[in-house]
PDB file of N, CA and C in Angstrom:
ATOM      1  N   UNK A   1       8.269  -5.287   4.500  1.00  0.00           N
ATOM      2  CA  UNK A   1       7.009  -5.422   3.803  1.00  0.00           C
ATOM      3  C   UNK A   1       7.227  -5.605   2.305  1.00  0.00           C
ATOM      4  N   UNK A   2       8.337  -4.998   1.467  1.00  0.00           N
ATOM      5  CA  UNK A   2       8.609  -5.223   0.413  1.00  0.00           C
ATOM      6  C   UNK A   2       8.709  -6.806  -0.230  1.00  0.00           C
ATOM      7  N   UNK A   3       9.387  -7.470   0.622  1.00  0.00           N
ATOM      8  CA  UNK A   3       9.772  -8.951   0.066  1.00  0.00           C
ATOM      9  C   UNK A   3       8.398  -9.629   0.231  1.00  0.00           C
ATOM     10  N   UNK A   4       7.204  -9.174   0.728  1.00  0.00           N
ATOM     11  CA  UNK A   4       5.844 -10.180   0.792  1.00  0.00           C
ATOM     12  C   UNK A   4       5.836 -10.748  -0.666  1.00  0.00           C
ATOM     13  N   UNK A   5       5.258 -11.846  -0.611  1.00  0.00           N
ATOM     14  CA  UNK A   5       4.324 -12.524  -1.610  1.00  0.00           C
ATOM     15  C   UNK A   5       3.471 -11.703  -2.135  1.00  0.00           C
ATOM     16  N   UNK A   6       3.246 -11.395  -3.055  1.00  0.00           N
ATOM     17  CA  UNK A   6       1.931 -10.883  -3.619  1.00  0.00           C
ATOM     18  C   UNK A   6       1.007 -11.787  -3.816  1.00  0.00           C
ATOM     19  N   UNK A   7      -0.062 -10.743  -3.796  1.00  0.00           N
ATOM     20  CA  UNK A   7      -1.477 -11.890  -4.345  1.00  0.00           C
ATOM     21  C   UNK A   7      -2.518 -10.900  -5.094  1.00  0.00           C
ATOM     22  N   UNK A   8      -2.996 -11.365  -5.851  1.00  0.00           N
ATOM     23  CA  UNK A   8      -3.976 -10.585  -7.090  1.00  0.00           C
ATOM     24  C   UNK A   8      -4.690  -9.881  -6.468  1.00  0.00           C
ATOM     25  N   UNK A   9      -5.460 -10.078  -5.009  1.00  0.00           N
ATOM     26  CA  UNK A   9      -6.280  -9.490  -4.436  1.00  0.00           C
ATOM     27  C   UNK A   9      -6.070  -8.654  -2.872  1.00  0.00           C
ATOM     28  N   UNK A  10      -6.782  -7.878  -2.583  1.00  0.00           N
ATOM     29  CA  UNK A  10      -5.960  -7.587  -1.064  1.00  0.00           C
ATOM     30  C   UNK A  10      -6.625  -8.428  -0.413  1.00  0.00           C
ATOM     31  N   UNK A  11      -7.709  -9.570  -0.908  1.00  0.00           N
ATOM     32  CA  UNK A  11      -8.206 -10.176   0.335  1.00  0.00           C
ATOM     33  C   UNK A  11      -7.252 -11.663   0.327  1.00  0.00           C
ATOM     34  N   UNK A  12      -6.609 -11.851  -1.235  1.00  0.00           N
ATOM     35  CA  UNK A  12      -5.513 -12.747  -0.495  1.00  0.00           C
ATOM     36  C   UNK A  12      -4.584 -12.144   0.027  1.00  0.00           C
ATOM     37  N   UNK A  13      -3.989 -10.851   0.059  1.00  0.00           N
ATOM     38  CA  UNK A  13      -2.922 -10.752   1.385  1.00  0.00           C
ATOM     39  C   UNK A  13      -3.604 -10.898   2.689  1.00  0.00           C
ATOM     40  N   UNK A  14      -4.632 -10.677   2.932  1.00  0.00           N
ATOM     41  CA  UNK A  14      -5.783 -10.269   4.673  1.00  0.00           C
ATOM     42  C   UNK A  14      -5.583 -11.968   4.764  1.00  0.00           C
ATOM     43  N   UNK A  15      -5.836 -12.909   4.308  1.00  0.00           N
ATOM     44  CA  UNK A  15      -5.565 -14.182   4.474  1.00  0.00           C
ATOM     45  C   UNK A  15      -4.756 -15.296   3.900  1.00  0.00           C
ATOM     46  N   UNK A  16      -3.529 -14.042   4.116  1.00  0.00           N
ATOM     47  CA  UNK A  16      -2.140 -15.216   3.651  1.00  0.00           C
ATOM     48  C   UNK A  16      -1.632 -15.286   4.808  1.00  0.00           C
ATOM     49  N   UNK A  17      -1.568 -14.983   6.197  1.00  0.00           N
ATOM     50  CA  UNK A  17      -1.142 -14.976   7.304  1.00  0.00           C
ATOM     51  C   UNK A  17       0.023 -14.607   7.738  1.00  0.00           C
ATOM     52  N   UNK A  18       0.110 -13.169   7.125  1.00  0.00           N
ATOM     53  CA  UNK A  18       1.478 -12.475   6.493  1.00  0.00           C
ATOM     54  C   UNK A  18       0.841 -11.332   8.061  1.00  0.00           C
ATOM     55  N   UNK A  19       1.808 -10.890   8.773  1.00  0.00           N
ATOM     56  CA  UNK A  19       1.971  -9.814   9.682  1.00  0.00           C
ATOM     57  C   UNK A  19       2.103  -8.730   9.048  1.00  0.00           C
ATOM     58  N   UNK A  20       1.269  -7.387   9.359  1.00  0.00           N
ATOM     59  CA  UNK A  20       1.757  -6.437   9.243  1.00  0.00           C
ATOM     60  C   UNK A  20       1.150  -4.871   9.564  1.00  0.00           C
ATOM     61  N   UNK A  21       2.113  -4.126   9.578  1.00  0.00           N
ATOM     62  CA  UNK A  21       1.161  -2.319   9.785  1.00  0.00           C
ATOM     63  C   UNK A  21       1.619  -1.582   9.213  1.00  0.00           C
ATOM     64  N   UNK A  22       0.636  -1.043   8.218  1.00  0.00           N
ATOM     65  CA  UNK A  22       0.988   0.558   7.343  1.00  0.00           C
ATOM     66  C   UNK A  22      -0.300   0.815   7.357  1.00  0.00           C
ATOM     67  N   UNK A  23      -0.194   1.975   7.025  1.00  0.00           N
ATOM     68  CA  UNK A  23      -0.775   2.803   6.100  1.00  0.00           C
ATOM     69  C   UNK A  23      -1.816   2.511   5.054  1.00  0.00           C
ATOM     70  N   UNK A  24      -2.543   2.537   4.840  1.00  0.00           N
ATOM     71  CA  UNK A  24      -3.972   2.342   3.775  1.00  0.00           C
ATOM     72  C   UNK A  24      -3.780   3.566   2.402  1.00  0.00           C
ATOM     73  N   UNK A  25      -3.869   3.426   1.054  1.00  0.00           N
ATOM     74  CA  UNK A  25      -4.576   4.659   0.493  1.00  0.00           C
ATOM     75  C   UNK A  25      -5.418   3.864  -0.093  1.00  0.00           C
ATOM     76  N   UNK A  26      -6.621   4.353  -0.378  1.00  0.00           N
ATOM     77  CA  UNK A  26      -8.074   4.244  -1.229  1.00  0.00           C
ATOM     78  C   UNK A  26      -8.457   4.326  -1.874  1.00  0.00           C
ATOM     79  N   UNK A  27      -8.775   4.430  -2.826  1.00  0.00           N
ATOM     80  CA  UNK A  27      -9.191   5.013  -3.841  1.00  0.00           C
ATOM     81  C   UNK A  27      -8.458   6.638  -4.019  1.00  0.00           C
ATOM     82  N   UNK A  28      -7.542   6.397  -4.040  1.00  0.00           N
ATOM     83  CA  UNK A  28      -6.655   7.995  -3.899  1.00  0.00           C
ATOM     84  C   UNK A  28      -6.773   8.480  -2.321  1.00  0.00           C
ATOM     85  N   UNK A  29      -7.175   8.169  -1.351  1.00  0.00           N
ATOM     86  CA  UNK A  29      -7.731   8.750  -0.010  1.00  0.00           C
ATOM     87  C   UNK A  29      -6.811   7.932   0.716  1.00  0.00           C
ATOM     88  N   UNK A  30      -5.943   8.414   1.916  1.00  0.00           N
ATOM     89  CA  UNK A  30      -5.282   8.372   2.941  1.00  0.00           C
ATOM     90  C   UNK A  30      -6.160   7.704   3.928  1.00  0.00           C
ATOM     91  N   UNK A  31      -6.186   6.616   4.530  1.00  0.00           N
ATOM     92  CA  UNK A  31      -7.073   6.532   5.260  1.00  0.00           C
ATOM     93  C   UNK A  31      -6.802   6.974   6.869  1.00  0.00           C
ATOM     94  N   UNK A  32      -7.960   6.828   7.922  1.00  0.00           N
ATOM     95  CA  UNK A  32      -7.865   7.407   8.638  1.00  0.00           C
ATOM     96  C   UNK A  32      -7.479   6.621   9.887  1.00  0.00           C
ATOM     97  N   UNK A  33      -6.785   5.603   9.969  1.00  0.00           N
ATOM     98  CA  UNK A  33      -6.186   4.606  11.023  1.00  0.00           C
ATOM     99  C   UNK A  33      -5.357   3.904  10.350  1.00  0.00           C
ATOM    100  N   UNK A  34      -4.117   3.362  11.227  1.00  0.00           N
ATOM    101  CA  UNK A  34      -3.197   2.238  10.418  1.00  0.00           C
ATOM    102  C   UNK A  34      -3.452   1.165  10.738  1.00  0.00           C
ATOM    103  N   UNK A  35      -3.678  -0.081   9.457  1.00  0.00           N
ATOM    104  CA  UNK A  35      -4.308  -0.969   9.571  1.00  0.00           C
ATOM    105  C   UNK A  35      -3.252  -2.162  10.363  1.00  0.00           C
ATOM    106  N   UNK A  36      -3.094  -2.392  11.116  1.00  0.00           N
ATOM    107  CA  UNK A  36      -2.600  -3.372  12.277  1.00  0.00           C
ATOM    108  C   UNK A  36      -3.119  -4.732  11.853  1.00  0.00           C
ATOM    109  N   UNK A  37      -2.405  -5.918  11.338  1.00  0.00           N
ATOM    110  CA  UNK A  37      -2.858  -7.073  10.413  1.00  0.00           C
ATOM    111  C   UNK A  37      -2.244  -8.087  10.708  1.00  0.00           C
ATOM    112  N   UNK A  38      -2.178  -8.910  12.306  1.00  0.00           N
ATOM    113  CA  UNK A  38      -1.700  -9.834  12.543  1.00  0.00           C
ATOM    114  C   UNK A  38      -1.774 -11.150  11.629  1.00  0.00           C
ATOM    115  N   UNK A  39      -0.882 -12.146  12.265  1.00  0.00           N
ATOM    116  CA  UNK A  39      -0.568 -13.585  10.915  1.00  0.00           C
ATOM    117  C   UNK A  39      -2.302 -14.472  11.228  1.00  0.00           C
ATOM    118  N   UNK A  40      -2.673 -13.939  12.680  1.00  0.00           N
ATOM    119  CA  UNK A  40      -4.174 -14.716  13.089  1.00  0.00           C
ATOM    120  C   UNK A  40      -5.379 -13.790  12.855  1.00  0.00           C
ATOM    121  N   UNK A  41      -4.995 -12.884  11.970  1.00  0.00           N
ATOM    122  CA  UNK A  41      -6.059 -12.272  12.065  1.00  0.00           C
ATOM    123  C   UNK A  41      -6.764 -12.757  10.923  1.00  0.00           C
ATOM    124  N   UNK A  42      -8.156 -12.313  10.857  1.00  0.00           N
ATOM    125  CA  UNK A  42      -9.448 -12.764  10.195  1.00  0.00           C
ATOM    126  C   UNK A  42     -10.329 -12.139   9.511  1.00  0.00           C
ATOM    127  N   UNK A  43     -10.602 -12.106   8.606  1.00  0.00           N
ATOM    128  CA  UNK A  43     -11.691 -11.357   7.925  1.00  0.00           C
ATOM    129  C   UNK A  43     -12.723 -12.638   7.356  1.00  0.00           C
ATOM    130  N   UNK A  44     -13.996 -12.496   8.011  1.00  0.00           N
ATOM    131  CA  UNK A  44     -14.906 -13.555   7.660  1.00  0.00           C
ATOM    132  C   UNK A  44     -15.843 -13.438   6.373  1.00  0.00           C
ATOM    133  N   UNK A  45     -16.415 -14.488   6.046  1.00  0.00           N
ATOM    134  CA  UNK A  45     -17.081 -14.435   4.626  1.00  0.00           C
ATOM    135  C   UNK A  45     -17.941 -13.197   4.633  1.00  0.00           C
ATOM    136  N   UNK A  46     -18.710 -12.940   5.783  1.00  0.00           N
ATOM    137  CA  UNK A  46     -19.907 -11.523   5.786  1.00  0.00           C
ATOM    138  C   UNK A  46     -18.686 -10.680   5.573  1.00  0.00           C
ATOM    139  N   UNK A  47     -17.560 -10.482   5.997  1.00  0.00           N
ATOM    140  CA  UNK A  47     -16.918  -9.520   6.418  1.00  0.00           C
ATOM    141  C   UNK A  47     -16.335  -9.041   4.550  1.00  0.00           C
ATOM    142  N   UNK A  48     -15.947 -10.244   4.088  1.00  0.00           N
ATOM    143  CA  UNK A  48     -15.451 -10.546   2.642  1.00  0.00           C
ATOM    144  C   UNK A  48     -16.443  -9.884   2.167  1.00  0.00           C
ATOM    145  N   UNK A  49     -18.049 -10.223   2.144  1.00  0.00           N
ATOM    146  CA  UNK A  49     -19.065  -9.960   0.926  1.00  0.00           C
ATOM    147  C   UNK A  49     -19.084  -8.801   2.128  1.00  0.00           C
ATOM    148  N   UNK A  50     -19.444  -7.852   2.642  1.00  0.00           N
ATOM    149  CA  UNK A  50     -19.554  -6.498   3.302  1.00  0.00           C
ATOM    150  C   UNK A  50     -18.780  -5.480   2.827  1.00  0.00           C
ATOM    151  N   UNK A  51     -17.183  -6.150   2.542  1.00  0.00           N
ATOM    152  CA  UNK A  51     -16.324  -4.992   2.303  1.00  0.00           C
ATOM    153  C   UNK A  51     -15.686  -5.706   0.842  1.00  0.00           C
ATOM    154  N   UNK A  52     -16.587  -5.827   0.098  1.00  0.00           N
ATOM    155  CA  UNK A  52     -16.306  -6.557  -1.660  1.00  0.00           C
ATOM    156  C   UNK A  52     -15.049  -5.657  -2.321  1.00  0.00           C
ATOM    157  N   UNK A  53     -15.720  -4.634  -2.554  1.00  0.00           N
ATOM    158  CA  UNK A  53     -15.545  -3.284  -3.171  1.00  0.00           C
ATOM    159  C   UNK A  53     -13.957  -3.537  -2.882  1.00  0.00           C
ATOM    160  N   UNK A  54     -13.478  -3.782  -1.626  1.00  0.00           N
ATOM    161  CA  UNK A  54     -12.099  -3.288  -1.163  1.00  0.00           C
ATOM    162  C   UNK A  54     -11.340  -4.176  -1.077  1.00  0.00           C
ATOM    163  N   UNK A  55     -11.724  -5.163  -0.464  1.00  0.00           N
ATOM    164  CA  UNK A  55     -10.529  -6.663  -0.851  1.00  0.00           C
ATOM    165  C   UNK A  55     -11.067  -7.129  -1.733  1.00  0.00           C
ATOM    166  N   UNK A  56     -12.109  -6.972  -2.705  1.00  0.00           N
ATOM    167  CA  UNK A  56     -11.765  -7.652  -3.993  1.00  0.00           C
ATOM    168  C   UNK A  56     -10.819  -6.955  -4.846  1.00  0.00           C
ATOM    169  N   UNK A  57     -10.431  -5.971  -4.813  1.00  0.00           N
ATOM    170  CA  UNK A  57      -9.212  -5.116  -5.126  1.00  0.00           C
ATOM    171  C   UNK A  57      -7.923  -5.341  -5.438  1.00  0.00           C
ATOM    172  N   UNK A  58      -7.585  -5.017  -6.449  1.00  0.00           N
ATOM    173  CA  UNK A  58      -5.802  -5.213  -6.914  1.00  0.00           C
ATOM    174  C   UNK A  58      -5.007  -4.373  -5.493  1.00  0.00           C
ATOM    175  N   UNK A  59      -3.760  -4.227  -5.264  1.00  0.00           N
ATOM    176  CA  UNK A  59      -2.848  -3.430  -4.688  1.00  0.00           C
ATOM    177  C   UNK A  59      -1.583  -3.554  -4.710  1.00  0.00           C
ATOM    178  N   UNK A  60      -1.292  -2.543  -4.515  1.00  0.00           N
ATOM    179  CA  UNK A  60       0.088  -2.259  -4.368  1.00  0.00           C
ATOM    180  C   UNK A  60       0.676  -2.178  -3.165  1.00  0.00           C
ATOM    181  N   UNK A  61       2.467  -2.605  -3.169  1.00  0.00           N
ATOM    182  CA  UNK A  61       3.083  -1.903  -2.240  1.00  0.00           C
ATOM    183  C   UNK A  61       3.288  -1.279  -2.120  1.00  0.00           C
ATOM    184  N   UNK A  62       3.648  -0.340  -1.998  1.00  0.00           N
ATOM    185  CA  UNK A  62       4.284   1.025  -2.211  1.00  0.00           C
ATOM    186  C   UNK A  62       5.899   1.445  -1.479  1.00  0.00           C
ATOM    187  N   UNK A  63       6.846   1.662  -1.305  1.00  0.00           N
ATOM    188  CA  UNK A  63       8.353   1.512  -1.011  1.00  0.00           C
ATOM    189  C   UNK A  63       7.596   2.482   0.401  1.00  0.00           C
ATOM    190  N   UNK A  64       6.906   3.578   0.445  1.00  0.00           N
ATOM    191  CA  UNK A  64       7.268   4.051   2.041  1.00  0.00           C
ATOM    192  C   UNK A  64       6.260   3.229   3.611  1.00  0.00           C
ATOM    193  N   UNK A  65       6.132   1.927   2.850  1.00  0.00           N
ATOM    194  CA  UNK A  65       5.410   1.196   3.821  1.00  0.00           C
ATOM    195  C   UNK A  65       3.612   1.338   4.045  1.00  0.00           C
ATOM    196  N   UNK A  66       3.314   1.461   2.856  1.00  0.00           N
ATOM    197  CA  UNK A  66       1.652   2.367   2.521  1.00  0.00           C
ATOM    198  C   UNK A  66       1.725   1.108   1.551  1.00  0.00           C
ATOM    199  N   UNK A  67       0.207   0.296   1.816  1.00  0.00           N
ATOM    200  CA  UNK A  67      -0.431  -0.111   0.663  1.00  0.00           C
ATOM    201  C   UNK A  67      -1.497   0.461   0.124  1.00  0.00           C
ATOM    202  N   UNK A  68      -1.571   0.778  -1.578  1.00  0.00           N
ATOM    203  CA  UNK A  68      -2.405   1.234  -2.158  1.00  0.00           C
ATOM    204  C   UNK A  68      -3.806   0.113  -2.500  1.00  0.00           C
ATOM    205  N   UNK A  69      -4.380   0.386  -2.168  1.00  0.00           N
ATOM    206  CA  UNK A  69      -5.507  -0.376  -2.596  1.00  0.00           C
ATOM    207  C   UNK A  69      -6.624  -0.053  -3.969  1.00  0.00           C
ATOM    208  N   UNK A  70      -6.766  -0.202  -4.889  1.00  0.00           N
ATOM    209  CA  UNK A  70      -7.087   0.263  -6.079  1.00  0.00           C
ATOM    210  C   UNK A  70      -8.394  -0.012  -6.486  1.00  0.00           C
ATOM    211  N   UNK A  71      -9.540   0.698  -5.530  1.00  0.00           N
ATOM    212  CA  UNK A  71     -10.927   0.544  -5.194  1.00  0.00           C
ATOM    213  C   UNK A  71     -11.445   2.043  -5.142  1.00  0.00           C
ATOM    214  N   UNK A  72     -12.180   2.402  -5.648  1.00  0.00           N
ATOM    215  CA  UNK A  72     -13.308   3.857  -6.037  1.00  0.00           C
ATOM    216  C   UNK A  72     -13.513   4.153  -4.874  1.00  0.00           C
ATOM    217  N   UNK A  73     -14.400   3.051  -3.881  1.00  0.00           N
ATOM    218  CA  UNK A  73     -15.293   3.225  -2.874  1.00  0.00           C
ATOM    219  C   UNK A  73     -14.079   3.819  -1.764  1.00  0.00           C
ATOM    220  N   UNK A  74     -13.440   4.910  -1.532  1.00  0.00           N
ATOM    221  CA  UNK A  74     -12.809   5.236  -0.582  1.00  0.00           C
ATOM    222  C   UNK A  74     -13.834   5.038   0.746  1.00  0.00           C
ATOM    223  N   UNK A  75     -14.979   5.685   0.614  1.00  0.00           N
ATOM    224  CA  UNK A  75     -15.433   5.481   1.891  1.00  0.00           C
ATOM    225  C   UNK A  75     -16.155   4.251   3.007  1.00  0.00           C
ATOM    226  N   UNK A  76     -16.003   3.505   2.140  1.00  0.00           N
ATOM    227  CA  UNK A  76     -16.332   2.049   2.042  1.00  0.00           C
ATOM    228  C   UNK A  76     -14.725   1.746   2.883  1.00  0.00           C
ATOM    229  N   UNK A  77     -13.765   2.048   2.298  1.00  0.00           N
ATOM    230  CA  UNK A  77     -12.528   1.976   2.594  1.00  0.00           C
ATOM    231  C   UNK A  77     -12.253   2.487   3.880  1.00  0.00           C
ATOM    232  N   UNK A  78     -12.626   3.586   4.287  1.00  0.00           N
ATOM    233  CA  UNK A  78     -12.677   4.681   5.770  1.00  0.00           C
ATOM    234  C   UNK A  78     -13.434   3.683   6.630  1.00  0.00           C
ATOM    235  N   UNK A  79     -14.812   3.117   6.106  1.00  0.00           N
ATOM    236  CA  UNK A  79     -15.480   2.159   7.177  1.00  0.00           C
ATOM    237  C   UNK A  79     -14.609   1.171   7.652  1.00  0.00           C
ATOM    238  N   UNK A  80     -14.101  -0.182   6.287  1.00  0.00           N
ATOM    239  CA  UNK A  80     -13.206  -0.810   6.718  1.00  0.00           C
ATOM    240  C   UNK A  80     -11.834  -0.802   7.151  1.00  0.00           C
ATOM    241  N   UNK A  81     -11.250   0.271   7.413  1.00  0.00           N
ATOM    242  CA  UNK A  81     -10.444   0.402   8.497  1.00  0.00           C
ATOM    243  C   UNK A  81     -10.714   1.288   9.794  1.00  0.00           C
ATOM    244  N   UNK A  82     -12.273   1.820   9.810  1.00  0.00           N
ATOM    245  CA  UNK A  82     -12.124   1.848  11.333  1.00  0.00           C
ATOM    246  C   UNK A  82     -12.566   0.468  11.888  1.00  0.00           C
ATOM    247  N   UNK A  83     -13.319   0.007  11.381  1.00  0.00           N
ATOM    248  CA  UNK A  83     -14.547  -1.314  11.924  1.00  0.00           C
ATOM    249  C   UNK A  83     -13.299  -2.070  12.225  1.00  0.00           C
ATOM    250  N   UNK A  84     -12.020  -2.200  11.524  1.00  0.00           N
ATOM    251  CA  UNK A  84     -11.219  -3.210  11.752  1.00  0.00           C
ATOM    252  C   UNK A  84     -10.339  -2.567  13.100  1.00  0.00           C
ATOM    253  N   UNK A  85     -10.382  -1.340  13.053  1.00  0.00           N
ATOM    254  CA  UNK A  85      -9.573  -0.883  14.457  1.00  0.00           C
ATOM    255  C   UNK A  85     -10.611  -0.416  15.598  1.00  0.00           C
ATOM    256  N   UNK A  86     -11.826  -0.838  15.572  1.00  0.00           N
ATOM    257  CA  UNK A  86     -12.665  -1.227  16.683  1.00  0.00           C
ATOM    258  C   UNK A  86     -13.241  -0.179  17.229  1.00  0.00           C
ATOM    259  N   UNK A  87     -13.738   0.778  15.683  1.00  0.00           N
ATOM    260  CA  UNK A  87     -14.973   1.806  16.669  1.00  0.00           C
ATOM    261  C   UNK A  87     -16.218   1.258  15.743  1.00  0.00           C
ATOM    262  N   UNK A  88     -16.325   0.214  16.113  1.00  0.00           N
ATOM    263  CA  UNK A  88     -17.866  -0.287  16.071  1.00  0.00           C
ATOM    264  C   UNK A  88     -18.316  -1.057  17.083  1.00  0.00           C
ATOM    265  N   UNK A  89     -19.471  -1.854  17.148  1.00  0.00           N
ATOM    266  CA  UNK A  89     -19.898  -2.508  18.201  1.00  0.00           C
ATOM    267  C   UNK A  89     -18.764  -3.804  18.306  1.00  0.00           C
ATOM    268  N   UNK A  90     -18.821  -4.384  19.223  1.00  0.00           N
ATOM    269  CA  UNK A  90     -17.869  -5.670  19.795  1.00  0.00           C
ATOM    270  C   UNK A  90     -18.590  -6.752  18.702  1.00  0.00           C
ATOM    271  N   UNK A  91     -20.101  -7.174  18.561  1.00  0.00           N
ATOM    272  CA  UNK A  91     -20.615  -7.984  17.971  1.00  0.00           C
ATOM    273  C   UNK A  91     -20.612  -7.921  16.717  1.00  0.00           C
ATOM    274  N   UNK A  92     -20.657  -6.343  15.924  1.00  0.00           N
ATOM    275  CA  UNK A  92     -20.393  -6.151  14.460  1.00  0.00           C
ATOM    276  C   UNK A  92     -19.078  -6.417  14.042  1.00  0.00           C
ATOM    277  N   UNK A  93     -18.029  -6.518  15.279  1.00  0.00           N
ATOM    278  CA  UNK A  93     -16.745  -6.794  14.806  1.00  0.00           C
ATOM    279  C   UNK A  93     -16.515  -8.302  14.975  1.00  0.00           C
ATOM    280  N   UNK A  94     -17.073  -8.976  15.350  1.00  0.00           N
ATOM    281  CA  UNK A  94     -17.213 -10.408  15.540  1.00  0.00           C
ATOM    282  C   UNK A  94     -17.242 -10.727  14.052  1.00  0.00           C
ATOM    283  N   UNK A  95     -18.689 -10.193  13.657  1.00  0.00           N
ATOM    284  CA  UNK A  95     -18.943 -10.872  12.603  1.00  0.00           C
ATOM    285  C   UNK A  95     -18.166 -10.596  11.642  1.00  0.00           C
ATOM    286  N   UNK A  96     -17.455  -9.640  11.319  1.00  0.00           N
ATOM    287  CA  UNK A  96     -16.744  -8.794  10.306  1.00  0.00           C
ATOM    288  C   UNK A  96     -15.384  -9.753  10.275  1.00  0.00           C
ATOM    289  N   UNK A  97     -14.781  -9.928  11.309  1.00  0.00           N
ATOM    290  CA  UNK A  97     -13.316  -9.754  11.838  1.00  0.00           C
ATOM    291  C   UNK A  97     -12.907 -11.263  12.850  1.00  0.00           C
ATOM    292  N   UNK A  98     -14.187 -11.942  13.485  1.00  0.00           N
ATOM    293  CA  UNK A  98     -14.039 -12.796  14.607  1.00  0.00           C
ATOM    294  C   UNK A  98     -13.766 -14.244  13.568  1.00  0.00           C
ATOM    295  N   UNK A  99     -13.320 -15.103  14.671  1.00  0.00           N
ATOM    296  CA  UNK A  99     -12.975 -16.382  13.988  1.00  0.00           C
ATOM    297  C   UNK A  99     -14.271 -16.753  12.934  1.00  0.00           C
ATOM    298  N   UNK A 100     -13.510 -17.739  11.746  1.00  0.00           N
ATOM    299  CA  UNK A 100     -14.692 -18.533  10.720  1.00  0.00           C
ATOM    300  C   UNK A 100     -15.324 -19.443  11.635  1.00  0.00           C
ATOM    301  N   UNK A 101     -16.443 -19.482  11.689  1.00  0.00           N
ATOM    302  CA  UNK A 101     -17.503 -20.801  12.204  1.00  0.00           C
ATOM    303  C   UNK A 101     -17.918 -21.930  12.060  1.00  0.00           C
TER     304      UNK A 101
END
C-alpha cells in the first residue's frame, strides 16, 4: 500500500482503480469496519456529493496499513464505511456504490 500513487483527494484514490484493505481513521476516530476497495469498485456522483465531507478530504498513508482521512465529520465517516460494507438497504447501496449510469 505504501508505493500507491497519491492523489490530493481520497476520492481520487476511491477512483484510481488501485485495490485495496485497511483500516479507516476519521477525523481522529478508528472506524468501525475495514474498508475492502476493489480496482472495480465505485463510488457514484450521489454517492461523491452524499459523502463530500470525506472524499473531498486530504489523506494519508500511514506505514501500519491504516489510511488517515483528514475530515471533522467522523460520523459521516462511520456511515460511509458501513453503507460501503453493506448494512444498508441493497438499493441505497446501488445508488451510493453501484455502477455510473
Amino acid at each position: 500500500m505504501a508505493n500507491m500513487i497519491h492523489y490530493p483527494t481520497f476520492l481520487g484514490l476511491l477512483r484510481s482503480g488501485v485495490d485495496f484493505e485497511c483500516d479507516l481513521i476519521i477525523g481522529g476516530v478508528d472506524m468501525p469496519a475495514t474498508l475492502v476497495w476493489e480496482e472495480d469498485a465505485n463510488i457514484t456522483a450521489y454517492g461523491a456529493e452524499r459523502y463530500a465531507a470525506v472524499v473531498n478530504a486530504p489523506y494519508k498513508i500511514l506505514s501500519s496499513s491504516c489510511i488517515e482521512v483528514f475530515c471533522d465529520d467522523y460520523k459521516l465517516g462511520e456511515h460511509f464505511v458501513r453503507a460501503h460494507a453493506g448494512y444498508i438497504g441493497s438499493r441505497e447501496w446501488v445508488r451510493l456504490f453501484g455502477p455510473n449510469q
